[in-house]
Protein backbone atom coordinates (compact mmCIF):
# COMPACT_ATOMS: atom_id res chain seq x y z
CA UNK A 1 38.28 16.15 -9.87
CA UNK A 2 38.69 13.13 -11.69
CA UNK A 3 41.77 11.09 -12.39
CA UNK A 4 43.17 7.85 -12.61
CA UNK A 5 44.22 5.47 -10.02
CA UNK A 6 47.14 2.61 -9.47
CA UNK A 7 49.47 2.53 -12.74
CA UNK A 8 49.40 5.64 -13.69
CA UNK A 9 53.12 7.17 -14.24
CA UNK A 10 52.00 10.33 -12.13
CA UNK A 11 49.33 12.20 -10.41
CA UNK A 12 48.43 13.55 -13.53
CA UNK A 13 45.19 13.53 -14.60
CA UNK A 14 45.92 14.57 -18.28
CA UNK A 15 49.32 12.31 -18.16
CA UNK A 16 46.57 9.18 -17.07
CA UNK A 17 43.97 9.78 -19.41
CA UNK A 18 46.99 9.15 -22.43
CA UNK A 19 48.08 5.83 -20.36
CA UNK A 20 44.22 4.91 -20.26
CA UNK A 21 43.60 5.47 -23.71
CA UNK A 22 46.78 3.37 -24.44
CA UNK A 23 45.64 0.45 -22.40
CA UNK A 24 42.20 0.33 -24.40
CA UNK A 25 43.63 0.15 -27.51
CA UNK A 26 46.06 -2.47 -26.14
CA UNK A 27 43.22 -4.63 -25.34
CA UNK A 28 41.69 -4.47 -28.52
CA UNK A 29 45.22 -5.38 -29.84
CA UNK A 30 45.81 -8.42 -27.60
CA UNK A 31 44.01 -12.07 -27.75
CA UNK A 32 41.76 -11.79 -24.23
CA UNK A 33 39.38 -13.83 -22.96
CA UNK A 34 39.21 -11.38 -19.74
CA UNK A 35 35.88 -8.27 -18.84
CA UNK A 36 36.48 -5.87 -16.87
CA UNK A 37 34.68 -7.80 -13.96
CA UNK A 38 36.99 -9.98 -13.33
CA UNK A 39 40.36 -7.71 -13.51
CA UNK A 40 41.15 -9.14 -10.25
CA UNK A 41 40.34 -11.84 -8.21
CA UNK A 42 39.34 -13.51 -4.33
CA UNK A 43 37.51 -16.39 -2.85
CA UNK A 44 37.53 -17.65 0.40
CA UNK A 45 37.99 -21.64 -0.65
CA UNK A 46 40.16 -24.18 1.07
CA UNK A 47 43.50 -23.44 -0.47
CA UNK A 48 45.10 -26.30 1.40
CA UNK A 49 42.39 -28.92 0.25
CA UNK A 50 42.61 -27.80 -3.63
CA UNK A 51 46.23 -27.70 -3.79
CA UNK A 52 46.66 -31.13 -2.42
CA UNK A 53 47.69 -33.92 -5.39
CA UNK A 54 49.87 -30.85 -6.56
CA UNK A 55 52.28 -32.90 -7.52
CA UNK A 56 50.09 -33.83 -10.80
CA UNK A 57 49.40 -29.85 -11.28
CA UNK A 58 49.45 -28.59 -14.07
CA UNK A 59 48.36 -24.53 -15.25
CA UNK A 60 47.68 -24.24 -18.86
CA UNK A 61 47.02 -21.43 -21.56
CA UNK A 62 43.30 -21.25 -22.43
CA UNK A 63 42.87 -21.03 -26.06
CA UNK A 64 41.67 -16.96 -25.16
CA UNK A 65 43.84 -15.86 -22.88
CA UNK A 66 47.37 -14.10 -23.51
CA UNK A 67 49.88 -15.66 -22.52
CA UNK A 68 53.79 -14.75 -22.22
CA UNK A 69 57.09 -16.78 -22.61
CA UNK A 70 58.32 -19.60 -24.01
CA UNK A 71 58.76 -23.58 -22.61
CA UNK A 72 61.71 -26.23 -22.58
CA UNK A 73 60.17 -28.86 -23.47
CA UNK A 74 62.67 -30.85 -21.46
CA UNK A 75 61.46 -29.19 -17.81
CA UNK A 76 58.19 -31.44 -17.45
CA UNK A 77 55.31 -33.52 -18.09
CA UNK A 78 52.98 -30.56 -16.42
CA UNK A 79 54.72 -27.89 -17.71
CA UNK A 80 54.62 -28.95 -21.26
CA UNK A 81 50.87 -28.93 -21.41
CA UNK A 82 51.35 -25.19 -21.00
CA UNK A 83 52.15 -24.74 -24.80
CA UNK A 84 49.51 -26.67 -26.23
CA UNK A 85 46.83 -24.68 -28.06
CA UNK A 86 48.61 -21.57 -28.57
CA UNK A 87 48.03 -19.91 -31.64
CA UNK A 88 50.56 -17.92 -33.82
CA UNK A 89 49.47 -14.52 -32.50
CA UNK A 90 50.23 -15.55 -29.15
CA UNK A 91 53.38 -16.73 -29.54
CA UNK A 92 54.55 -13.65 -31.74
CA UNK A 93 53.15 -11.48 -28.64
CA UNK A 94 55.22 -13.59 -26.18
CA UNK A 95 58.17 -12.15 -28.25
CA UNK A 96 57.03 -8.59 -28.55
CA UNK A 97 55.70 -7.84 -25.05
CA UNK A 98 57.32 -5.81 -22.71
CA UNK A 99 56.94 -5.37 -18.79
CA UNK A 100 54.96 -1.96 -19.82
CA UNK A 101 52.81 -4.41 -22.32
CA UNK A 102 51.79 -7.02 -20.12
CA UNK A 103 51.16 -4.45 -16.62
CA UNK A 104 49.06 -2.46 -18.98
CA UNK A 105 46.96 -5.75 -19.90
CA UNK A 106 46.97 -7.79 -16.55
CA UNK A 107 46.38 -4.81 -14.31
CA UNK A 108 44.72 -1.99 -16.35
CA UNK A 109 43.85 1.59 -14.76
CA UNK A 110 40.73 2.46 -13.09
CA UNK A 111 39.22 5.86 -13.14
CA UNK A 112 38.81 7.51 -9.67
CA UNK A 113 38.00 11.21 -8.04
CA UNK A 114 38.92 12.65 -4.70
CA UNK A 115 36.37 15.59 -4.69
CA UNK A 116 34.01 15.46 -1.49
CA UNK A 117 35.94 12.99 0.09
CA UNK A 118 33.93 11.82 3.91
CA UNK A 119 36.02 12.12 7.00
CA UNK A 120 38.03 9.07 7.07
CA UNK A 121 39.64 9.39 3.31
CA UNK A 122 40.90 13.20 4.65
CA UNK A 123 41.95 11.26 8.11
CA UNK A 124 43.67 8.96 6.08
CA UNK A 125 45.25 10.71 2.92
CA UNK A 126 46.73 13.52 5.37
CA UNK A 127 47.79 11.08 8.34
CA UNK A 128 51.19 11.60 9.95
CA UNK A 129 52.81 9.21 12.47
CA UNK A 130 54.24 10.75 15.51
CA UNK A 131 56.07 9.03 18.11
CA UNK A 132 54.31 7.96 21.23
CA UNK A 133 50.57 8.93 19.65
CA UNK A 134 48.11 5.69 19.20
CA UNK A 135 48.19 4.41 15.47
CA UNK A 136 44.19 4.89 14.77
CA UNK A 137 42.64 2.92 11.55
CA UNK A 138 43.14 6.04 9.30
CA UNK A 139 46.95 5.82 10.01
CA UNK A 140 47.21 2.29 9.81
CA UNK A 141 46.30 2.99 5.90
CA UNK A 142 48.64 5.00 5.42
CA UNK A 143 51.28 3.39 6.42
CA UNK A 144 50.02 0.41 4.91
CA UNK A 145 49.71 2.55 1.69
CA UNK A 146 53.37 3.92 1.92
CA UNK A 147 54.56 0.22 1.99
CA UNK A 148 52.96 -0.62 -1.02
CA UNK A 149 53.88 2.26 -2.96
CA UNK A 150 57.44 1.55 -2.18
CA UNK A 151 56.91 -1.78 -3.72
CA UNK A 152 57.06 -3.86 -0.17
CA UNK A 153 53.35 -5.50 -0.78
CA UNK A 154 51.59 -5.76 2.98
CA UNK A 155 48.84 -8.04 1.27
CA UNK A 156 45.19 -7.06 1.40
CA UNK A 157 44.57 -3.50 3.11
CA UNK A 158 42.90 -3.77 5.89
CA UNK A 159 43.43 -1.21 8.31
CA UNK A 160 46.04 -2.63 10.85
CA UNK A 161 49.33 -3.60 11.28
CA UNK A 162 49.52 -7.32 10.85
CA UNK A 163 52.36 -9.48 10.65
CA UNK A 164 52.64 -8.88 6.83
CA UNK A 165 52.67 -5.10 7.31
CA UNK A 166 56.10 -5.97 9.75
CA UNK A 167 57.30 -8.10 7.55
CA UNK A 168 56.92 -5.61 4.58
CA UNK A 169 58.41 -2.83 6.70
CA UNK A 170 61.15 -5.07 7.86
CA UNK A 171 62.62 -5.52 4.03
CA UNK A 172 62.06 -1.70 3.75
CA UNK A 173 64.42 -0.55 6.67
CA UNK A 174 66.85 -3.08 5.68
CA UNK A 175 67.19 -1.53 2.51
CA UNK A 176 67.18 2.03 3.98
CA UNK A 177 70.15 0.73 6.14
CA UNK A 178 67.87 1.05 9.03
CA UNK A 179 67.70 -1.37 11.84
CA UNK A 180 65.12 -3.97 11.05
CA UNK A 181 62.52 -4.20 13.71
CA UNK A 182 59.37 -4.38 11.69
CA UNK A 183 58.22 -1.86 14.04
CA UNK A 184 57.56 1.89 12.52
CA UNK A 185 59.90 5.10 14.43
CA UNK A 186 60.62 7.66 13.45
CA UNK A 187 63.82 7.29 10.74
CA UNK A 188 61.01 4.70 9.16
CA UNK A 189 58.29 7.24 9.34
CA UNK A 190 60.94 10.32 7.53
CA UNK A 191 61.99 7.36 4.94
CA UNK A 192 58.57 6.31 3.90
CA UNK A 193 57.53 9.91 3.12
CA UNK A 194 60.93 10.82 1.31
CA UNK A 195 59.44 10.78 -2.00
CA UNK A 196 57.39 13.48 -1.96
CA UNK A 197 54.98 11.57 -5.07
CA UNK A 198 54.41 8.39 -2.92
CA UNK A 199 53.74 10.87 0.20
CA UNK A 200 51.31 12.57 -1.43
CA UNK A 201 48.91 10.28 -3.45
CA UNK A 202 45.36 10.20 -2.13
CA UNK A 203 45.39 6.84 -0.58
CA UNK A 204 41.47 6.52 0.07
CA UNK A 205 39.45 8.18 -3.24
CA UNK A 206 35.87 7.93 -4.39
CA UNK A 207 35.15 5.45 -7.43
CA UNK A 208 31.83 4.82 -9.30
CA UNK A 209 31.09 1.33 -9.56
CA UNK A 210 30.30 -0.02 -12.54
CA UNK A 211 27.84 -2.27 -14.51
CA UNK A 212 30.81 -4.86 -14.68
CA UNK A 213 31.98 -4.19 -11.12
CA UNK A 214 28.57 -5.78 -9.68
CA UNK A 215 27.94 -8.22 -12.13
CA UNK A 216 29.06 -11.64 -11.16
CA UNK A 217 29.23 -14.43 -14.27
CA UNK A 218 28.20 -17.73 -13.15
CA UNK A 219 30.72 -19.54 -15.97
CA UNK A 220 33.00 -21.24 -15.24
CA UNK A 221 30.77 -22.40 -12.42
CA UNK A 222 33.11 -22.99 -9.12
CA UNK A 223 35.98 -20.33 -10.35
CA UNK A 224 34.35 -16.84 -10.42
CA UNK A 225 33.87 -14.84 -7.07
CA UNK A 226 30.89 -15.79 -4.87
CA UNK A 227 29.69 -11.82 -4.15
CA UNK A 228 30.14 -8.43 -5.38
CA UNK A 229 32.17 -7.38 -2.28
CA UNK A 230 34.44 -10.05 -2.86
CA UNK A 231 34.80 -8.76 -6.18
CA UNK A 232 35.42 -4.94 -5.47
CA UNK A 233 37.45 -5.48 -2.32
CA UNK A 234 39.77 -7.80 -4.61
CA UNK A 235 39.53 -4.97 -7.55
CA UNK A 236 41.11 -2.14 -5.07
CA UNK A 237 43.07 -4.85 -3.27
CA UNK A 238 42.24 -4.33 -0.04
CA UNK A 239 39.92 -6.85 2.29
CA UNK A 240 36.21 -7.12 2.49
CA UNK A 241 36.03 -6.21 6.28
CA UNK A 242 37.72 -2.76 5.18
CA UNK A 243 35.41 -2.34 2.06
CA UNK A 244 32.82 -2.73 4.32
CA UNK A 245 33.70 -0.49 7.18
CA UNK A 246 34.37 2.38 4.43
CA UNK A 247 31.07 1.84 2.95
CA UNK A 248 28.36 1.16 6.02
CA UNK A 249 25.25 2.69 4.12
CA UNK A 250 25.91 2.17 0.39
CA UNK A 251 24.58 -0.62 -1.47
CA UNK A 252 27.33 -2.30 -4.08
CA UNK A 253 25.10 -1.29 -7.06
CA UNK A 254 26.23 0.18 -10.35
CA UNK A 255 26.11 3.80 -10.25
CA UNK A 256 26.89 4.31 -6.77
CA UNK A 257 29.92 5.96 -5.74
CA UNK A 258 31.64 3.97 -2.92
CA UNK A 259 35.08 4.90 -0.88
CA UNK A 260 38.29 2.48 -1.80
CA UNK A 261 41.79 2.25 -1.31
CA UNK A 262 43.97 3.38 -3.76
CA UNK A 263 46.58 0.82 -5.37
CA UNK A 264 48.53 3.02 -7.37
CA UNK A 265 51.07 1.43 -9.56
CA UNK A 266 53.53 -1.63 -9.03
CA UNK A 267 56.90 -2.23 -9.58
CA UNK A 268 57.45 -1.71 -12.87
CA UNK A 269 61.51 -2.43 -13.05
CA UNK A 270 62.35 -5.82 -14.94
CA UNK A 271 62.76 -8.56 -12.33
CA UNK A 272 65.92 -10.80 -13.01
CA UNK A 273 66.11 -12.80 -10.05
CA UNK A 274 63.56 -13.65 -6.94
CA UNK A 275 64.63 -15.30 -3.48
CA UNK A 276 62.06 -17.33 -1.86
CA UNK A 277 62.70 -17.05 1.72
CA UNK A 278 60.50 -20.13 3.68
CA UNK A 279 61.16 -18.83 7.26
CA UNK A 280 60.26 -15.52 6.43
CA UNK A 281 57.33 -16.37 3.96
CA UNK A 282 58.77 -13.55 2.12
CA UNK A 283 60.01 -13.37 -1.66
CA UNK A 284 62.21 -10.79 -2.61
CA UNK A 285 62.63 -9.46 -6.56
CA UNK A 286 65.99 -8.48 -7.49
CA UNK A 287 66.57 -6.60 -10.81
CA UNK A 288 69.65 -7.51 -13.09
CA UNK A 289 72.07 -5.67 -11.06
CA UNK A 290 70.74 -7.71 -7.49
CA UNK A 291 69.44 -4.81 -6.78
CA UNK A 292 66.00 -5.08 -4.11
CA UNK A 293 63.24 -3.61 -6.32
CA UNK A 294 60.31 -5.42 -4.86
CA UNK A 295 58.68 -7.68 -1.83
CA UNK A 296 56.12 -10.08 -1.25
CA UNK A 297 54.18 -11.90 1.58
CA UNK A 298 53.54 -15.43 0.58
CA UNK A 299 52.64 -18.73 1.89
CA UNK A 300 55.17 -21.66 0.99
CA UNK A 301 54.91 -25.02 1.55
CA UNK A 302 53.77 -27.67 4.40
CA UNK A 303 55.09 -30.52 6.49
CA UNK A 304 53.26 -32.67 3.67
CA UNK A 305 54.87 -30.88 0.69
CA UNK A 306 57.54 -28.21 1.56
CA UNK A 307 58.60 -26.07 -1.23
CA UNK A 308 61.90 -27.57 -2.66
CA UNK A 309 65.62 -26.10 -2.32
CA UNK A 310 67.80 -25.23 -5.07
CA UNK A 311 67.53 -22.48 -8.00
CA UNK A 312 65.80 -22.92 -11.00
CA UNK A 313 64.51 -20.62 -13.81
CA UNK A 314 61.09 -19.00 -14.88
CA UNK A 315 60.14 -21.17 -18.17
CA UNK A 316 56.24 -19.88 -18.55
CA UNK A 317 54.29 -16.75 -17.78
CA UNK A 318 50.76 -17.53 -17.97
CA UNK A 319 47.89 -15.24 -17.14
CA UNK A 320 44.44 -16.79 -16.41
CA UNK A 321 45.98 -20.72 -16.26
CA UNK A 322 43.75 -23.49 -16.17
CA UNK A 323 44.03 -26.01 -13.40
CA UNK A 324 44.57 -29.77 -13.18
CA UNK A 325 45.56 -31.90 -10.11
CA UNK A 326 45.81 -35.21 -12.31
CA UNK A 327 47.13 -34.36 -15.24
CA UNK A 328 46.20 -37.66 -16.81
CA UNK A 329 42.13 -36.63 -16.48
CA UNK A 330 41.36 -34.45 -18.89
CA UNK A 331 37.78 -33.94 -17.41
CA UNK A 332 39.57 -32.84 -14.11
CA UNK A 333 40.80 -29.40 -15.82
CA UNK A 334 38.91 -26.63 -14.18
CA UNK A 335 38.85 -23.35 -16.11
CA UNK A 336 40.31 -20.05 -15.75
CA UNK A 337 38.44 -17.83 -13.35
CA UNK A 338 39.57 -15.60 -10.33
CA UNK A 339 38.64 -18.55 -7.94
CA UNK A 340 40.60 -21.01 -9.34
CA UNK A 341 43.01 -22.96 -7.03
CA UNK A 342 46.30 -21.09 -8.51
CA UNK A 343 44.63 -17.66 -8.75
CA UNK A 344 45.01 -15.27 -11.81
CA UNK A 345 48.52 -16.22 -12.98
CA UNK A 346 51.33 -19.14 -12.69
CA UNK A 347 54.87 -18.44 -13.38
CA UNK A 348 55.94 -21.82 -13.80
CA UNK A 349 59.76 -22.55 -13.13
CA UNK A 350 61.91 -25.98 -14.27
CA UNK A 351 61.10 -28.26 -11.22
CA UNK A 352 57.79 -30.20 -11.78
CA UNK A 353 54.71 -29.08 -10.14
CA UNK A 354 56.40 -26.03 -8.81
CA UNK A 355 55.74 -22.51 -9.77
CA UNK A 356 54.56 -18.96 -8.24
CA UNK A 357 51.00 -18.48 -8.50
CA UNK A 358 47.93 -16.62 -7.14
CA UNK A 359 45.48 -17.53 -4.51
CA UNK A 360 41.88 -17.27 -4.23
CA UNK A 361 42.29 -16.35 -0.99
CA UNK A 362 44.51 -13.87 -0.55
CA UNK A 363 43.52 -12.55 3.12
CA UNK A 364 44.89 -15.81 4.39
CA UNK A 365 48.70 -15.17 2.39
CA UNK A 366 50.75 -16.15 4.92
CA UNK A 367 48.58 -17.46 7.41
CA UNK A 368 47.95 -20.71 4.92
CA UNK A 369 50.43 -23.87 4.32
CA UNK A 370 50.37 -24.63 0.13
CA UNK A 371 51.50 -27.79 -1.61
CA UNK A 372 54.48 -26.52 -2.14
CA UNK A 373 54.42 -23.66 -4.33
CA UNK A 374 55.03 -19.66 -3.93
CA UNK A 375 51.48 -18.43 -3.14
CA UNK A 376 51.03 -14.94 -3.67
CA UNK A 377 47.91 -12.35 -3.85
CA UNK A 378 46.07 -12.20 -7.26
CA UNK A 379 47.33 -8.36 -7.65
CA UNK A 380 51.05 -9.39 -6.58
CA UNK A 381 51.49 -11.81 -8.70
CA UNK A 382 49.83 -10.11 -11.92
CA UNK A 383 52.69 -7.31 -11.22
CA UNK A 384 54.96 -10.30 -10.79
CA UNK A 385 53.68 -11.36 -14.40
CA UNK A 386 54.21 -8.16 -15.67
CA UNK A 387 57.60 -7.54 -14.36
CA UNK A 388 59.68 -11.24 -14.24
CA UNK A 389 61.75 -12.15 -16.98
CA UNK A 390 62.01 -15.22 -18.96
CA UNK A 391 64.56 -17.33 -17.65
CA UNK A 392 64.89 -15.69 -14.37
CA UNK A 393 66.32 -17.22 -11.44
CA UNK A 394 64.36 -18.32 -8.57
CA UNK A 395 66.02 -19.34 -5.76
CA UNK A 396 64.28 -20.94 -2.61
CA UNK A 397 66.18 -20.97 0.55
């Protein structure tokens, strides 16, 4: 049985194959620069050491990338340079798009199957938590799934329950008017399975990797991923360690039919407003009417550059940005790619050098100190893209 995984609307295989067939014939409609190798993206580069001089940042539209939203010219010197180069067609797709639009484009469906599925998938797709029994690898998944699918991001999937899986679970019992604790029971457990569509998607399936799954470009040297499981684990979001583990006797070579973890679809409700919470390392997506629709691990700030107070608004949505840490040296720019220093996306906001952005790293969200900026995982923050309004309010605190 074949089907289609992460954004489609249902388990439906005929229902995906329409959305699929949409999304092609939205990329041949949009101005892209992107292959299918490098949907998503993951390195494991000194985030701290690239970001620093971030003051003098700034992420810009390559000439063929899309790009959404408009600029005030009056925000700053950085975020100016975002506007430069962009053609006609780009700017009347900035006014056309549409959440649906731009999630289609940044994070397009991928084709999957769930017949003869090894031990471990079953283990996994049919685990149940029970009070007082041990939480083994295959459960951790699923509860790490169930998070996700509810739109609290845990970060990459990797099989345990690490701080951002507490943190994720933490936001969802608050808004289930459950106590807290970050720790799963069994009101958590009866919550997270309530919808009987997110309880029941496969969350490990079988996909064929591709020609462009195990192909690695070399250009932009320094910004593309530095091996193929780098590249899949990032693909299926999940980390390399799990990839791995899943996949102990198959080579990553086109052809082959490997087990991954299954992303399903993102938020897909407009985002009007998004709290930055620096204790928690948390932000939080509101929609127009404050209500929670979304949540994100991040890393924010340092000692040497904390992430500023205050609200501002989004003024740019930029997929595939460009990178400069002295933005008076043109030959410092380093091109898009999924390994450059502010990942696959910057949302830039009115406060100079500030913004949300990716990472190439996103194992270490959380763990990491930035210059100053929301860091998020490449996959979180192309939903982000898809799903944040211009002119949204972004509050840290």
């Amino acid at each position: 049985m074949s089907t289609s995984m992460q954004y489609s609307l249902s388990y439906n295989p005929h229902a995906s194959l329409k959305i699929l067939l949409g999304c092609g014939l939205l990329s041949l409609l949009l101005t892209s620069g992107c292959s299918q190798s490098n949907d998503q993206s993951s390195a494991y580069a000194d985030t701290t050491t690239v970001e620093q001089g971030a003051e003098e940042m700034t992420a810009s539209d390559s000439a063929n990338n899309f790009s959404v939203g408009t600029l005030d010219t009056d925000d700053s010197q950085e975020l100016v340079n975002d506007s430069v180069g962009l053609d006609d067609n780009s700017q009347e797709n900035q006014k056309e798009s549409t959440p649906e639009t731009r999630l289609a484009y940044a994070l397009p469906e991928v084709a999957y199957e769930v017949d003869e599925l090894p031990e471990i998938a079953t283990a996994a797709n049919n685990a149940v938590w029970l009070a007082g029994e041990p939480v083994d690898e295959a459960l951790a998944i699923k509860i790490q799934a169930l998070l996700n699918y509810n739109h609290h991001s845990v970060g990459a999937v990797d099989g345990s329950l690490g701080r951002n899986v507490a943190k994720a679970m933490q936001v969802f019992q608050e808004k289930q008017g459950l106590e807290p604790t970050g720790v799963m029971d069994s009101q958590t457990w009866e919550a997270l399975t309530a919808n009987y569509d997110l309880h029941t998607q496969p969350v490990l399936v079988n996909y064929q990797l591709t020609k462009d799954d195990v192909t690695l470009p070399y250009q932009p040297k320094g910004q593309q991923y530095e091996s193929v499981t780098e590249a899949v684990a990032e693909k299926f979001h999940m980390s390399q360690g799990l990839l791995t583990r899943l996949n102990p006797d198959t080579p990553l070579e086109a052809g082959n039919k490997i087990l991954v973890y299954n992303p399903y679809r993102p938020n897909m409700t407009p985002v009007a407003h998004v709290v930055a919470n620096k204790e928690k390392n948390l932000l939080l997506a509101y929609d127009k009417d404050e209500q929670l629709v979304a949540s994100y691990p991040t890393t924010m700030g340092s000692n040497y550059r904390p992430s500023p107070d205050g609200e501002y608004k989004v003024t740019s949505r930029i997929i595939n940005p460009t990178y400069n840490k002295d933005f008076s040296n043109e030959k410092t720019v380093l091109p898009p790619g999924p390994n450059n220093p502010v990942g696959r996306v910057w949302i830039g906001i009115n406060k100079p050098s500030f913004g949300i952005h990716g990472s190439p790293n996103p194992e270490k969200i959380s763990q990491q100190k930035s210059s100053g900026c929301v860091r998020l995982t490449n996959w979180d923050v192309l939903g982000l893209y898809g799903t944040i309004e211009e002119g949204a309010t972004v509050k840290f605190e």
